[in-house]
C-alpha atoms as a PDB file:
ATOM      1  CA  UNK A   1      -5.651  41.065   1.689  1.00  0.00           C
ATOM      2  CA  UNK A   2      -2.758  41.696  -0.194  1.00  0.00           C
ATOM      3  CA  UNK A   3      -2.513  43.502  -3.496  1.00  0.00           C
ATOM      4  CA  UNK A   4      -1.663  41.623  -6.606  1.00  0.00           C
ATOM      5  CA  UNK A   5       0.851  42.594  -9.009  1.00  0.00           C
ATOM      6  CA  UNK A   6       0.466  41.865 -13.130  1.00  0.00           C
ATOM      7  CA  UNK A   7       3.569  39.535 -12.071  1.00  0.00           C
ATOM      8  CA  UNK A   8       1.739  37.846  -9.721  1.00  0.00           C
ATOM      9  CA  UNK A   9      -1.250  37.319 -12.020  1.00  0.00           C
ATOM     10  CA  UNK A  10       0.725  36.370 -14.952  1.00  0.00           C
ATOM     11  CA  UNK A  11       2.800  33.393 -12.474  1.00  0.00           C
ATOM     12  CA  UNK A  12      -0.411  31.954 -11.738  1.00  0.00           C
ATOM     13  CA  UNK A  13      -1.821  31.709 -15.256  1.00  0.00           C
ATOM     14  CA  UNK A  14       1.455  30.067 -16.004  1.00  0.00           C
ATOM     15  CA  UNK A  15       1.187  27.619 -13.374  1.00  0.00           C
ATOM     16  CA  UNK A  16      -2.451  26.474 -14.426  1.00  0.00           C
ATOM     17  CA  UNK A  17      -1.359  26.128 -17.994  1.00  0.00           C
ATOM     18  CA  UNK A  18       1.323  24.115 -16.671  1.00  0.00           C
ATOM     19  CA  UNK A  19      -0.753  22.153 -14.781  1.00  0.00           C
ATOM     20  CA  UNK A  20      -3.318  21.701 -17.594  1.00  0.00           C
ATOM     21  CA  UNK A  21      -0.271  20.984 -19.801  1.00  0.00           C
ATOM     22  CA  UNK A  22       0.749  17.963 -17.526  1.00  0.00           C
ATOM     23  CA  UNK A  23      -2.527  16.333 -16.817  1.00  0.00           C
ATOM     24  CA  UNK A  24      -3.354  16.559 -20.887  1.00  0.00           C
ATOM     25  CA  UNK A  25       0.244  14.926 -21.112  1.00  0.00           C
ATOM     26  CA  UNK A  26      -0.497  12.305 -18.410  1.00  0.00           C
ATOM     27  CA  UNK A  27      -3.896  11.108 -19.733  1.00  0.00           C
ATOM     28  CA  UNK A  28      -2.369  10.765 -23.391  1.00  0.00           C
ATOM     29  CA  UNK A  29       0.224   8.318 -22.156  1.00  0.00           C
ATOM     30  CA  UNK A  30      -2.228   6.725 -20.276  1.00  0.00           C
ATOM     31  CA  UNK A  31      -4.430   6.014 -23.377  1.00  0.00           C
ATOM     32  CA  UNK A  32      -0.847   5.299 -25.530  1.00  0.00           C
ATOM     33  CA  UNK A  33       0.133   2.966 -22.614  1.00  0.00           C
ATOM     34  CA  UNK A  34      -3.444   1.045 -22.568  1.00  0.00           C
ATOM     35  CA  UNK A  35      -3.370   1.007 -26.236  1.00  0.00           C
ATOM     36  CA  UNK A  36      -0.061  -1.118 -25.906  1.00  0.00           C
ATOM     37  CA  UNK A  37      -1.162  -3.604 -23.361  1.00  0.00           C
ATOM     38  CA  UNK A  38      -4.736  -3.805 -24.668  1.00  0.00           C
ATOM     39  CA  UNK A  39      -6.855  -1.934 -22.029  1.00  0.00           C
ATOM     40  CA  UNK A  40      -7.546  -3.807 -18.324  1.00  0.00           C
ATOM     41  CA  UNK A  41      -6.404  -7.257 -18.427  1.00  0.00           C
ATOM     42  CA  UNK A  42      -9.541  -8.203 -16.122  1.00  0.00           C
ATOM     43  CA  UNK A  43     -13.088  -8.469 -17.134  1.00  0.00           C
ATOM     44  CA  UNK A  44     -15.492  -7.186 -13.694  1.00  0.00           C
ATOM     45  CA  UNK A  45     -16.933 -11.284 -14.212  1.00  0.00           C
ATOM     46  CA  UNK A  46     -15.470 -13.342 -11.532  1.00  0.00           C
ATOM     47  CA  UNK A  47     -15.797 -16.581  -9.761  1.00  0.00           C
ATOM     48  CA  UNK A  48     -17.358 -15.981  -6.975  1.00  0.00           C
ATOM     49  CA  UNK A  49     -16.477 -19.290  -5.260  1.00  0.00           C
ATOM     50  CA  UNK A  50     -12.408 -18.364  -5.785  1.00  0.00           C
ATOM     51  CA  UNK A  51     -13.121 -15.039  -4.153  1.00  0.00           C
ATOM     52  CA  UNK A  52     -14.622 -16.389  -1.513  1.00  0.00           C
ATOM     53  CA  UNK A  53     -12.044 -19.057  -1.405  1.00  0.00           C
ATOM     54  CA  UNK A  54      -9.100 -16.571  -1.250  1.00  0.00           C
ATOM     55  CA  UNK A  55     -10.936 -14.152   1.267  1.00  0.00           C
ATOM     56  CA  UNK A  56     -11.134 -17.413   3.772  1.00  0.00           C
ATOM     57  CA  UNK A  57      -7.268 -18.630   2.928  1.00  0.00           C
ATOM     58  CA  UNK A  58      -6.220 -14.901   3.572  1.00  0.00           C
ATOM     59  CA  UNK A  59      -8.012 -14.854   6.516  1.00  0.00           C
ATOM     60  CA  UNK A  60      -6.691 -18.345   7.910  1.00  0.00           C
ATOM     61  CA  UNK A  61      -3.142 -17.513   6.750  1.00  0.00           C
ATOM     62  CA  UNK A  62      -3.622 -13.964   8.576  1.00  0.00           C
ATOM     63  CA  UNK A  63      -4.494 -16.130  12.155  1.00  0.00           C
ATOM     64  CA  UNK A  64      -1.865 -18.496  11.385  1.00  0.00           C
ATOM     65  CA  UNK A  65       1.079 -15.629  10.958  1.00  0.00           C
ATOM     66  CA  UNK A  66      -0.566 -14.068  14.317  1.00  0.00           C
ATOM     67  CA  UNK A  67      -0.075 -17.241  16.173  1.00  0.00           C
ATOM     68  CA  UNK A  68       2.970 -17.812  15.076  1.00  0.00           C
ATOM     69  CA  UNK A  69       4.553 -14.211  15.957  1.00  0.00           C
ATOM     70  CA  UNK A  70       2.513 -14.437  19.457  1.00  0.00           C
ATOM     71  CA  UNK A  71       4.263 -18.181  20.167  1.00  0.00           C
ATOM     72  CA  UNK A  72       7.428 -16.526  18.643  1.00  0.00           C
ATOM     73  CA  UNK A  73       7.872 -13.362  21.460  1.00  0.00           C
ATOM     74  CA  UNK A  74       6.251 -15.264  24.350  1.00  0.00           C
ATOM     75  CA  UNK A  75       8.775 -18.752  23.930  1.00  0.00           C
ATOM     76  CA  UNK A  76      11.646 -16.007  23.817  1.00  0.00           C
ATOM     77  CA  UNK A  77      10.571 -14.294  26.975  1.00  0.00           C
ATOM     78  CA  UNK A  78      10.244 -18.514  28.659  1.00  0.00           C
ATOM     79  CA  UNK A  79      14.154 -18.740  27.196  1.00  0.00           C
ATOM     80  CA  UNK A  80      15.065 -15.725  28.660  1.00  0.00           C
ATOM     81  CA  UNK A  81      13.573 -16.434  32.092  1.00  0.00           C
ATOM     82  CA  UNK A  82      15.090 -20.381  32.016  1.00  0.00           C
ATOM     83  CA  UNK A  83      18.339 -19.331  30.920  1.00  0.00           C
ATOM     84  CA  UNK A  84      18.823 -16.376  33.750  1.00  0.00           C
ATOM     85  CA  UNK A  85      17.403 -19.110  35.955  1.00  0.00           C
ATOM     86  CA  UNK A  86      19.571 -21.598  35.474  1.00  0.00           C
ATOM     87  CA  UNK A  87      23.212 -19.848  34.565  1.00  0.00           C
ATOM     88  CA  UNK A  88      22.739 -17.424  37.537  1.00  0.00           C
ATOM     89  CA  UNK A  89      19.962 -18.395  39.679  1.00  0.00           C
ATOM     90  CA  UNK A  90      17.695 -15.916  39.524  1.00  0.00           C
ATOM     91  CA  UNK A  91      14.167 -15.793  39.629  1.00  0.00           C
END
């Protein structure tokens, strides 16, 4: 283990009270900031039937996107294949 010097000592106090500095900094602002906006814009209380709602259309748009990319590569691999077919005969 190596043997610390008063210099060494003294760079880490200054790097926790820098820390500590920074973090009381940050959480001021934080409360200044909510203060200006008015604290979370959201009450906890939702509909449940629009959560469920968006879960289902996220989930339908998700498929939908998945199709589409799947449709997407395999009609460009067809094209490929009909195009070397046709201009030079292969395949």
């Amino acid at each position: 283990m190596p043997i610390k010097r008063l210099e060494d000592i003294e760079r880490e106090k200054a790097e926790e009270r820098r820390e500590k500095f920074k973090k009381q900094i940050t959480e001021d602002a934080r409360e200044v900031i909510e203060g200006v906006i008015g604290g979370p814009r959201r009450d906890k209380k939702k509909n449940k039937v629009l959560d469920i709602f968006w879960g289902i259309l996220k989930v339908i748009l998700f498929v939908f996107l998945f199709i589409f990319m799947v449709n997407f590569v395999l009609a460009n691999i067809w094209l490929l294949k009909f195009f070397l077919r046709e201009l030079f005969g292969v395949g």
